[in-house]
Protein backbone atom coordinates (compact mmCIF):
# COMPACT_ATOMS: atom_id res chain seq x y z
CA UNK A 1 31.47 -45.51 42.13
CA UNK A 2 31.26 -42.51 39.69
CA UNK A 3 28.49 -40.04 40.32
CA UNK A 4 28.10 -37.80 37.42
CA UNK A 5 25.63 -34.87 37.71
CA UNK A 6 23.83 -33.13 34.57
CA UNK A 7 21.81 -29.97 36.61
CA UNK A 8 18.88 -30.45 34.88
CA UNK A 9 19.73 -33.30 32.91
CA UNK A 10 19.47 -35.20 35.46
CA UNK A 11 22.09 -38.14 37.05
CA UNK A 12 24.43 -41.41 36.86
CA UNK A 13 25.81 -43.58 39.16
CA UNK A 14 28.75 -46.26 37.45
CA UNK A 15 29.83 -49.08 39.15
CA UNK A 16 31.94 -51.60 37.76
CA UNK A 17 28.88 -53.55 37.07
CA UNK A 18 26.20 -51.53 36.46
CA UNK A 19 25.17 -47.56 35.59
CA UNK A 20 22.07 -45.41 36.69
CA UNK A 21 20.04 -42.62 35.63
CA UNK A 22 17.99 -40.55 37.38
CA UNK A 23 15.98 -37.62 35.59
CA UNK A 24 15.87 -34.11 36.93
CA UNK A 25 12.57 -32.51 38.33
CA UNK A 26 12.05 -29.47 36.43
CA UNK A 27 10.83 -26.67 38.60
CA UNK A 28 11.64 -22.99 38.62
CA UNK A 29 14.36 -22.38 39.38
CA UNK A 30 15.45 -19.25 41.72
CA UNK A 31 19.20 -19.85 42.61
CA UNK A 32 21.56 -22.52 41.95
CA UNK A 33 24.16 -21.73 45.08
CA UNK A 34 24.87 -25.05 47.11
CA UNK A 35 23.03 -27.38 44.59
CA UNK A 36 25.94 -29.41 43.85
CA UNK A 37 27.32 -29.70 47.57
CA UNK A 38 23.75 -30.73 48.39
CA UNK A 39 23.40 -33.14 46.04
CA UNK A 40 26.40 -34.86 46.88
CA UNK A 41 25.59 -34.58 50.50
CA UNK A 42 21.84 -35.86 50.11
CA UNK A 43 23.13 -38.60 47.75
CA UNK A 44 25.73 -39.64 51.03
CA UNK A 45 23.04 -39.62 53.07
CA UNK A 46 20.96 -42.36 51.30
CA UNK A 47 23.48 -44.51 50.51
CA UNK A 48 23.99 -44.39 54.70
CA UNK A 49 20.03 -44.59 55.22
CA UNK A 50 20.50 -47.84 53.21
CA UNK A 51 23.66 -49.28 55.00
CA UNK A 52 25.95 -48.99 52.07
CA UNK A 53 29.34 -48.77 53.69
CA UNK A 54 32.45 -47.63 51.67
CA UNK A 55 33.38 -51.51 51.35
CA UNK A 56 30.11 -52.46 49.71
CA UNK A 57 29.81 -48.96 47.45
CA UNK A 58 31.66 -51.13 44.71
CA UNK A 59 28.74 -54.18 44.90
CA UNK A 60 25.41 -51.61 45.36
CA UNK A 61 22.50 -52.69 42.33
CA UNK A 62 21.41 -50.58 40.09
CA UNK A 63 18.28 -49.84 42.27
CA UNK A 64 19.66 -49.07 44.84
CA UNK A 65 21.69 -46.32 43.15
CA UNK A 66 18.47 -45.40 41.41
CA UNK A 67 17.24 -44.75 45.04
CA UNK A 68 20.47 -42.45 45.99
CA UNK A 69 19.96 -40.61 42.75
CA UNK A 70 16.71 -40.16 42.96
CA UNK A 71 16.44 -38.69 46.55
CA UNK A 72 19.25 -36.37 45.82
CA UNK A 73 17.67 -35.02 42.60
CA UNK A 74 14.56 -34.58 44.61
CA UNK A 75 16.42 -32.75 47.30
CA UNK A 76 18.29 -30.19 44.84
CA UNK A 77 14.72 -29.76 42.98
CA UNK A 78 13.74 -28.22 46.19
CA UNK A 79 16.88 -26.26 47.18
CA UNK A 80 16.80 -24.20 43.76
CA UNK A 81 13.91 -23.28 44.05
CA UNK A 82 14.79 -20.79 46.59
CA UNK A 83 18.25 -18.40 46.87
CA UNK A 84 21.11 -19.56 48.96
CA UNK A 85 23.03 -22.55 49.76
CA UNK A 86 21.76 -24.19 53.15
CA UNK A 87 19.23 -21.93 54.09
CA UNK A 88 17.35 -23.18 51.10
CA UNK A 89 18.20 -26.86 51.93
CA UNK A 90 15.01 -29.29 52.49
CA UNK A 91 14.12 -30.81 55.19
CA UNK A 92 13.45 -34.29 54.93
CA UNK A 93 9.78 -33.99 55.65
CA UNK A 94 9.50 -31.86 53.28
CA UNK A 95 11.27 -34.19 50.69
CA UNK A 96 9.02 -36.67 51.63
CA UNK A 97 5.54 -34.85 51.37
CA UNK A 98 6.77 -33.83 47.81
CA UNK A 99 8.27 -36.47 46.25
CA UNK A 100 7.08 -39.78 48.49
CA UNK A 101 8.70 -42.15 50.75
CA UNK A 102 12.18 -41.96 48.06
């Protein structure tokens, strides 16, 4: 899998078989520091929170990379909108009460 992130362009995800886009959130933004560590992180963390494995990264749908995208664009929306790297990391609560059960 290629991840391919746009800042506020937004995302893809290309698999062998398939490619995903995910839009950006536009918000105002404060500080851009950590944004691209987070999103990879965030992005990692879905595709664990949905038992993709590194053998079946390859054979994921385009949904659910839509989902990986999606949470991680949702997670950097929040983190730029306040200055520093992790301090101004979301929690998932907080991801959640903004931009639903992603």
């Amino acid at each position: 899998m290629i991840v391919y992130t746009c800042g506020g362009n937004g995302a893809y995800a290309f698999t062998e078989n398939n490619t995903s886009v995910s839009e950006a959130h536009k918000v105002n933004i404060k500080d851009t520091t950590g944004a691209g560590d987070g999103f990879i992180g965030s992005f990692l963390w879905k595709l664990r929170e949905l038992g993709i494995t590194p053998q079946t990264l390859g054979t994921t749908n385009e949904r659910e990379q839509r989902a990986c995208l999606d949470f991680a664009n949702a997670f950097c929306a929040e983190s730029v909108r306040k200055y520093g790297a992790i301090p101004s990391y979301p929690t998932l609560e907080t991801i959640r009460q903004q931009y639903g059960s992603l």
